[in-house]
N, C-alpha and C. Protein backbone atom coordinates (compact mmCIF):
# COMPACT_ATOMS: atom_id res chain seq x y z
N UNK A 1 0.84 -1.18 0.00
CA UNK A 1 0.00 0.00 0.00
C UNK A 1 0.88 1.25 0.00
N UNK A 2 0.44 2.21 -0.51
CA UNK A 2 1.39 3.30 -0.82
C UNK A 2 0.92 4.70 0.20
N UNK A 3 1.36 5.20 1.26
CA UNK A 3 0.98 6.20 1.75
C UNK A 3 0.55 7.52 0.88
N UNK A 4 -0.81 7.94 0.99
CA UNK A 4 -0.90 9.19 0.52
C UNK A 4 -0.94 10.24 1.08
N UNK A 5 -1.41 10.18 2.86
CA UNK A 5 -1.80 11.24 3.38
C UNK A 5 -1.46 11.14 4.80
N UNK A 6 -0.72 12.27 5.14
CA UNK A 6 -0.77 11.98 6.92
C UNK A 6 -1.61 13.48 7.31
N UNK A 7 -2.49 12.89 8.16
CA UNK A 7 -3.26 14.56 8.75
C UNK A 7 -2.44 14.49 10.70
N UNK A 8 -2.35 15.47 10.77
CA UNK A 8 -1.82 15.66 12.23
C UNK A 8 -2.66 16.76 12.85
N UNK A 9 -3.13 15.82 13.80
CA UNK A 9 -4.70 16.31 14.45
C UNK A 9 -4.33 16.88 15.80
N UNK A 10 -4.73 18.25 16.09
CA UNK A 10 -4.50 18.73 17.53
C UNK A 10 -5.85 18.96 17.98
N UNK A 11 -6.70 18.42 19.29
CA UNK A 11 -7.69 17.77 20.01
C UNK A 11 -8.14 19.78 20.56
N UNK A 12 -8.92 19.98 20.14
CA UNK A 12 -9.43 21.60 20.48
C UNK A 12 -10.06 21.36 21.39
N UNK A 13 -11.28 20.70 21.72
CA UNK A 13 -12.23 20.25 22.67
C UNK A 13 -12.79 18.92 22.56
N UNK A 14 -13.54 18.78 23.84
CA UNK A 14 -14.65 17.29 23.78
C UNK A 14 -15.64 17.41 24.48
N UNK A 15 -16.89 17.10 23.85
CA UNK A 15 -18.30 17.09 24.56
C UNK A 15 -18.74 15.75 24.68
N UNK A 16 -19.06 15.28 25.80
CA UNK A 16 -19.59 13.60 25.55
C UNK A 16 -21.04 13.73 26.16
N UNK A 17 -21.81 12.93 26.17
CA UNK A 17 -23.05 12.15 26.50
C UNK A 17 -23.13 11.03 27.13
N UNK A 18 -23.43 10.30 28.27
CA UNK A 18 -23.30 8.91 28.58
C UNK A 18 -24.94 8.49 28.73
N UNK A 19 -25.05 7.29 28.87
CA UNK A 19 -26.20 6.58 29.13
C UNK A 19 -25.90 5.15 29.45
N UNK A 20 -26.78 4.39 29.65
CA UNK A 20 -26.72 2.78 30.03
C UNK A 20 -26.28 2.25 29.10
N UNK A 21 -24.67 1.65 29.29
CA UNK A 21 -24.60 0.98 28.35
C UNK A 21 -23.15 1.72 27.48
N UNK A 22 -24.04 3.45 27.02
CA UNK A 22 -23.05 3.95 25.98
C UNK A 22 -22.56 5.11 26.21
N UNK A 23 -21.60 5.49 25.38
CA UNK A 23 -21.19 6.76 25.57
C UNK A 23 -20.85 7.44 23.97
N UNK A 24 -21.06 8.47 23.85
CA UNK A 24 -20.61 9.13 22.65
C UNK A 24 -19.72 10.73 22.77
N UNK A 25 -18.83 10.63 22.35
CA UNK A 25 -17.59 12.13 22.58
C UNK A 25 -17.60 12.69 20.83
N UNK A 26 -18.10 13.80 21.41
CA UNK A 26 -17.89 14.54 20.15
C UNK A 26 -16.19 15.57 20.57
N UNK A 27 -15.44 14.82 19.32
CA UNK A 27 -14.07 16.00 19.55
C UNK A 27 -13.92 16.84 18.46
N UNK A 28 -13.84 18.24 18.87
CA UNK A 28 -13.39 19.45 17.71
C UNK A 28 -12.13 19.34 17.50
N UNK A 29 -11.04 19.84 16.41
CA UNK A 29 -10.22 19.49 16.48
C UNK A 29 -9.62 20.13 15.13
N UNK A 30 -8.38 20.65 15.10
CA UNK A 30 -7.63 21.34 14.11
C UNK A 30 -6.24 20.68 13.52
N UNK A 31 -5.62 21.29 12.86
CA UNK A 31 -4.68 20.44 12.72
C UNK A 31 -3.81 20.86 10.96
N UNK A 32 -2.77 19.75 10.72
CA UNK A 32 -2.19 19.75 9.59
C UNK A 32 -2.13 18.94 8.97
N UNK A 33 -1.84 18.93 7.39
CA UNK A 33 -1.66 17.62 6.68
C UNK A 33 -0.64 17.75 5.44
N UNK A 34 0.29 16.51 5.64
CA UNK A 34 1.27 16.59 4.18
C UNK A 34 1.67 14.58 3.80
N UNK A 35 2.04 14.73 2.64
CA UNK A 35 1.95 13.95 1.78
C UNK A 35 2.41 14.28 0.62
N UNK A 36 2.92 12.92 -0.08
CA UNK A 36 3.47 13.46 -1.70
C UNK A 36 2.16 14.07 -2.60
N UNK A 37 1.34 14.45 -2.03
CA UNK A 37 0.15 14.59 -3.08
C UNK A 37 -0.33 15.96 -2.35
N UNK A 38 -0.48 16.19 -1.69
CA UNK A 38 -1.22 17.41 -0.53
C UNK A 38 -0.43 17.65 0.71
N UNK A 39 -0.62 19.21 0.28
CA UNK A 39 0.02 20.02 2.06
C UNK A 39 -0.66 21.06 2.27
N UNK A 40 -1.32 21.05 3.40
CA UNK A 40 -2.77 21.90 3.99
C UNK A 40 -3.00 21.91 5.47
N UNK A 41 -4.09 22.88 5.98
CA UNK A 41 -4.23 22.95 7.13
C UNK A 41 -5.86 22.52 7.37
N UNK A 42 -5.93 22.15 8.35
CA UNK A 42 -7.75 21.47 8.36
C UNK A 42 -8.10 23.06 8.56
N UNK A 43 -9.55 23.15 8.22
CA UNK A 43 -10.68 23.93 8.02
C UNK A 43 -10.84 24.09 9.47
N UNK A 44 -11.34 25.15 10.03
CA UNK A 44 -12.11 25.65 11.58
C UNK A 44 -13.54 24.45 11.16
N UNK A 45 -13.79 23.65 12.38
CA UNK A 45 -14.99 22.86 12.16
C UNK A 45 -14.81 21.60 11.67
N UNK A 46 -13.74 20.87 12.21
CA UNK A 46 -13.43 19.36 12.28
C UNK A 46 -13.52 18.81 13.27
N UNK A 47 -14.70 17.44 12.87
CA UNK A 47 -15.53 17.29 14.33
C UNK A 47 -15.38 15.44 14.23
N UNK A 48 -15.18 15.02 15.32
CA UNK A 48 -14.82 13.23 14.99
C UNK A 48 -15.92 12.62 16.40
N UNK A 49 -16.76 12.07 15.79
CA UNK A 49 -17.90 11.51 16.43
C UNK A 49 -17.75 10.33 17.12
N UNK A 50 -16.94 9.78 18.39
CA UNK A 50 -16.45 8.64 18.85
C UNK A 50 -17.43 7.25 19.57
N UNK A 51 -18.34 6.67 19.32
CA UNK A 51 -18.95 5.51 19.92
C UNK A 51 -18.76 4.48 20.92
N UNK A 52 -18.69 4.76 22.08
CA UNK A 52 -18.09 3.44 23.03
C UNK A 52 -19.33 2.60 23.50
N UNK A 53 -19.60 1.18 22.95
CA UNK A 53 -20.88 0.73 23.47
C UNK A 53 -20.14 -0.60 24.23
N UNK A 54 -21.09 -0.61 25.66
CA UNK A 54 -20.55 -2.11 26.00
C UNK A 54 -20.24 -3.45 25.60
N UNK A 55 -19.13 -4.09 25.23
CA UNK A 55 -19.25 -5.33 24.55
C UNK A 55 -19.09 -5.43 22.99
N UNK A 56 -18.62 -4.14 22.28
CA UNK A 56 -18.71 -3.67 21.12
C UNK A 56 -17.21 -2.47 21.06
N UNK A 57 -16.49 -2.93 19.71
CA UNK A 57 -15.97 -2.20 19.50
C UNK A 57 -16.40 -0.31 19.33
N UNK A 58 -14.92 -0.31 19.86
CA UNK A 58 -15.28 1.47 19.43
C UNK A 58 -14.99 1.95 18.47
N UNK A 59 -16.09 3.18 17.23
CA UNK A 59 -16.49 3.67 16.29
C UNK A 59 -16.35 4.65 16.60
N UNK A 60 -15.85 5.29 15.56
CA UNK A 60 -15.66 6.44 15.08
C UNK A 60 -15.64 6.97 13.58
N UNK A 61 -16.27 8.37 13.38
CA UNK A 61 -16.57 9.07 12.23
C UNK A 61 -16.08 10.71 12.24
N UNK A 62 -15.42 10.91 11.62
CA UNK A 62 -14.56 11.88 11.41
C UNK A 62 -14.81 12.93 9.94
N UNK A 63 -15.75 13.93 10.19
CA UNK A 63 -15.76 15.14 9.02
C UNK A 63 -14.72 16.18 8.98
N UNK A 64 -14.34 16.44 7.85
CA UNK A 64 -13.10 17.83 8.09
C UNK A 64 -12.75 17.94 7.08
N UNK A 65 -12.62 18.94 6.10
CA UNK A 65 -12.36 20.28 5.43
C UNK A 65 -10.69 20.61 5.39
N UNK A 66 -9.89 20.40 4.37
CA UNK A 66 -8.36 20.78 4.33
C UNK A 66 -8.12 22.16 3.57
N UNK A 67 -7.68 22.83 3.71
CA UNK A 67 -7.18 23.80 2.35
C UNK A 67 -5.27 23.62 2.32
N UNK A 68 -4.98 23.77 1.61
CA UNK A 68 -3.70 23.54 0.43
C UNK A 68 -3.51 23.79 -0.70
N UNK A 69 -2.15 23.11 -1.49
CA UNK A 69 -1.89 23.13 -2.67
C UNK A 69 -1.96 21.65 -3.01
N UNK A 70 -2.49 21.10 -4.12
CA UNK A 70 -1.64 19.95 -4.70
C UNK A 70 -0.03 19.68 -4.46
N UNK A 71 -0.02 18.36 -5.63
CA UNK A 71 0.87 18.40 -6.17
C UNK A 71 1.33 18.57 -7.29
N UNK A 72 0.70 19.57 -7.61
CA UNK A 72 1.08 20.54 -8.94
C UNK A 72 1.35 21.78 -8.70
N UNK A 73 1.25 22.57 -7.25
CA UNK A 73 1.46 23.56 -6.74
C UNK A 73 -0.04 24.14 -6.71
N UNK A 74 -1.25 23.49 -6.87
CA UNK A 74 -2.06 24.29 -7.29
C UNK A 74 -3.33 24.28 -5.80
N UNK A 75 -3.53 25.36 -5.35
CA UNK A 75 -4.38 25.70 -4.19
C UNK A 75 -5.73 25.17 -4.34
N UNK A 76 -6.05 24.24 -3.79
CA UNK A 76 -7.40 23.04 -3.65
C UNK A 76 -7.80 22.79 -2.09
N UNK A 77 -8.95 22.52 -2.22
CA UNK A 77 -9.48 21.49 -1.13
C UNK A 77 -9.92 20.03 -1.10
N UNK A 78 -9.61 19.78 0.15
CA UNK A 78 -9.94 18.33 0.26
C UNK A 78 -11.00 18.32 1.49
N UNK A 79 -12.35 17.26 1.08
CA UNK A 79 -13.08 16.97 2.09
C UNK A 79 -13.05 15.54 2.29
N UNK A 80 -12.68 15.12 4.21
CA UNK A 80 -12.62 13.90 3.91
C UNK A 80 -13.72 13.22 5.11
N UNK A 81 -14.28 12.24 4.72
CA UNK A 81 -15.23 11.52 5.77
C UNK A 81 -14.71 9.91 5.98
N UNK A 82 -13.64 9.76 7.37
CA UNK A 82 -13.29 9.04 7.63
C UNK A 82 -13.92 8.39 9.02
N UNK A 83 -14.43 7.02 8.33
CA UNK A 83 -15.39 6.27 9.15
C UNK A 83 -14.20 5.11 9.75
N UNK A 84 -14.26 4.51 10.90
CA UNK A 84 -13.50 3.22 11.76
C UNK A 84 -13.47 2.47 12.78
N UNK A 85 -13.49 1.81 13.13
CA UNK A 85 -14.01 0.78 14.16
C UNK A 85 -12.19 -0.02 14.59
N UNK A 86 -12.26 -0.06 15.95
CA UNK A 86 -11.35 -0.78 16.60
C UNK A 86 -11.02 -1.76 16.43
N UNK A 87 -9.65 -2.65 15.71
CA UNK A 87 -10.00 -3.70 15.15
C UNK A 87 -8.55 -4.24 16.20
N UNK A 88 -8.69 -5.41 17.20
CA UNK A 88 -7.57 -5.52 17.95
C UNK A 88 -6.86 -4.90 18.52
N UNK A 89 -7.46 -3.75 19.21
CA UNK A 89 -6.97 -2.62 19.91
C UNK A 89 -6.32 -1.32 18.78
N UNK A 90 -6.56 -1.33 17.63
CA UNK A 90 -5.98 -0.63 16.57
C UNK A 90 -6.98 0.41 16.00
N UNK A 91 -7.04 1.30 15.85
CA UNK A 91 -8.19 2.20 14.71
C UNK A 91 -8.31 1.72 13.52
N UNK A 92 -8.87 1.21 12.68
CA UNK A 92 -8.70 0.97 11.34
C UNK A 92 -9.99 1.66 10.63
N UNK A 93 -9.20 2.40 9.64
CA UNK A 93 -10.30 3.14 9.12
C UNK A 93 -10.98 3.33 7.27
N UNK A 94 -11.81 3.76 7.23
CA UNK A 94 -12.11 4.05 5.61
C UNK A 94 -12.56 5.09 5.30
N UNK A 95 -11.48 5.66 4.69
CA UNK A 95 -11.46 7.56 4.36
C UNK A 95 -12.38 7.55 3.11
N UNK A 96 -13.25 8.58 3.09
CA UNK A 96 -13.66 8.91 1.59
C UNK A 96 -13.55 10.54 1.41
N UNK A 97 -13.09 10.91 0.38
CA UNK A 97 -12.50 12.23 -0.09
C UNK A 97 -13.18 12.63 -1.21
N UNK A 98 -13.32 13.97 -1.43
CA UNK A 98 -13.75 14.93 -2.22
C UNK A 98 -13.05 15.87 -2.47
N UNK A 99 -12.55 16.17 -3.53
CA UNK A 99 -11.45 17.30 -3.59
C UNK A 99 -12.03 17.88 -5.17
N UNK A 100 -11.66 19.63 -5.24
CA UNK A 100 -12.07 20.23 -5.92
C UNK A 100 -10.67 20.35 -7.03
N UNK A 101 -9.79 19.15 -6.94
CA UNK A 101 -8.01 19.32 -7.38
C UNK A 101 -8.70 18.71 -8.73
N UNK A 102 -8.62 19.11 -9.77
CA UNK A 102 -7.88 18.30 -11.03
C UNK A 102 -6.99 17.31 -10.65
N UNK A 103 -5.85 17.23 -10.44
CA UNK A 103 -4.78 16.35 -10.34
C UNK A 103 -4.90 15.22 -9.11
N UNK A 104 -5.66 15.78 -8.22
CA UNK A 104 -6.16 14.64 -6.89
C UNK A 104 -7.30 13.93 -7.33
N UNK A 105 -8.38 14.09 -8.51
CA UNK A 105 -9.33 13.53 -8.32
C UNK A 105 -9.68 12.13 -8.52
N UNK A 106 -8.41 11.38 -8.66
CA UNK A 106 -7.89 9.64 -8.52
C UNK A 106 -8.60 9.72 -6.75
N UNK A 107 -8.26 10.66 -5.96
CA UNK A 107 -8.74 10.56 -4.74
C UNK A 107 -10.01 9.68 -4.26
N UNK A 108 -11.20 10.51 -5.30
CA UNK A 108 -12.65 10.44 -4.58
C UNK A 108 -12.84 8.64 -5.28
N UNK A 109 -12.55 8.29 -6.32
CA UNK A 109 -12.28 6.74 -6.35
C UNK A 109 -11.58 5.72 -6.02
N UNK A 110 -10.48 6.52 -5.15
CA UNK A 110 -9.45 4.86 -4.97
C UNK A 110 -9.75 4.28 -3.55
N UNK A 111 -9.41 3.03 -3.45
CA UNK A 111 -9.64 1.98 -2.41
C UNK A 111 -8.92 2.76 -1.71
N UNK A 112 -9.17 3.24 -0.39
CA UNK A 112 -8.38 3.77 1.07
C UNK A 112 -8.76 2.85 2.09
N UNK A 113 -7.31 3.17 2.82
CA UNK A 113 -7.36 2.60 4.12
C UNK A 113 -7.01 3.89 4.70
N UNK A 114 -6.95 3.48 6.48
CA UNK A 114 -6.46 4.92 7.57
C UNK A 114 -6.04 3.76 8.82
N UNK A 115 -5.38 4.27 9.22
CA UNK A 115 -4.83 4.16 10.88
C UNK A 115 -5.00 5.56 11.91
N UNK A 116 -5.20 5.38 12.72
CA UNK A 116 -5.28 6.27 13.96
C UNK A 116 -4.10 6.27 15.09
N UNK A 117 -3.09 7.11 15.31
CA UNK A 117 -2.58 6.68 16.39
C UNK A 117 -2.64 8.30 17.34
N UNK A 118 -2.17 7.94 18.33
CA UNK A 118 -2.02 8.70 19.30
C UNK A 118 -0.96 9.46 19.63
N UNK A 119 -0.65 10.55 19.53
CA UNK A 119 -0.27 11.73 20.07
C UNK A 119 -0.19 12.29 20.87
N UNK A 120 1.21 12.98 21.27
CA UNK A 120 0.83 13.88 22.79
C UNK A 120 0.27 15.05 22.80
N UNK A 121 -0.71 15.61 21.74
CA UNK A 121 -1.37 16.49 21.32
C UNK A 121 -2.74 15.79 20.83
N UNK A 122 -3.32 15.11 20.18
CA UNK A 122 -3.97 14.69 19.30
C UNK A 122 -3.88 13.16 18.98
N UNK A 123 -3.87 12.93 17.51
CA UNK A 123 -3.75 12.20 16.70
C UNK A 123 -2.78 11.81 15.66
N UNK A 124 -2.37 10.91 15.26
CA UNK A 124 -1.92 10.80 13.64
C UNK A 124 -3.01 9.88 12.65
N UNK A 125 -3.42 10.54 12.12
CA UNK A 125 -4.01 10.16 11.00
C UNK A 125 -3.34 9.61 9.51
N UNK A 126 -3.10 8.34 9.16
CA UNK A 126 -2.15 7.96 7.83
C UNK A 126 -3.29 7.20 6.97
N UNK A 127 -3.59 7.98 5.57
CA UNK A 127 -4.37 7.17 4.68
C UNK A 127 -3.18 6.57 3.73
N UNK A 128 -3.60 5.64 3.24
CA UNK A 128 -3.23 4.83 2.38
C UNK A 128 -4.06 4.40 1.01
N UNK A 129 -3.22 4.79 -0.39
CA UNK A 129 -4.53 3.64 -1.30
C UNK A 129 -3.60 2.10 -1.07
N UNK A 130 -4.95 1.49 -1.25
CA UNK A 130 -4.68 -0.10 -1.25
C UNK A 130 -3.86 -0.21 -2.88
């Protein structure tokens, strides 16, 4: 698999909800992203929707807005909706992208993967096409 994208996520806030059983954390969250293909900063209003249910892996869904250049030098956005579920203590995820790039738009069709790891700020976010 060939890395396309690392986003580097800094954790702005968190609102959660609990009930019997579940819990849900909404985190705001800002951040950067580079890659041989894109270098950008997330959009104000990146929000990752986290699921903890008893007995059930934990889910998560992730909206957010990049601005940058390609890799053609040319100033684009990327929107990405990265959905994932805990798979052996791991994040594993499936990014889907929208970008307004000419030269990225292999993006909004290719097979992706994502990983999640942890940060002493945030996150690392790494997509991959398969």
């Amino acid at each position: 698999m060939d890395e396309i994208l690392r986003v580097h996520v800094t954790v702005e806030r968190g609102d959660k909800v609990e009930s019997a059983g579940k819990t849900v954390c909404m985190v705001a969250f800002s951040g950067t992203a580079d890659g041989p293909y894109f270098q950008g900063r997330i959009l104000p209003g990146g929000i990752d929707t986290q699921t903890y249910k008893e007995r059930a892996p934990a889910a998560l869904s992730a909206r957010y807005m990049l601005e940058g250049v390609d890799d053609r030098g040319e100033p684009c956005r990327l929107f990405i909706e990265n959905n994932g579920t805990e798979v052996d203590g791991a994040m594993r995820t499936v990014p889907t992208i929208v970008t307004d790039s000419v030269s990225l738009r292999w993006m909004e069709d290719a097979a992706l993967r994502g990983t999640v790891d942890g940060t002493e700020d945030g996150v690392l976010i790494r997509i991959w096409k398969s």
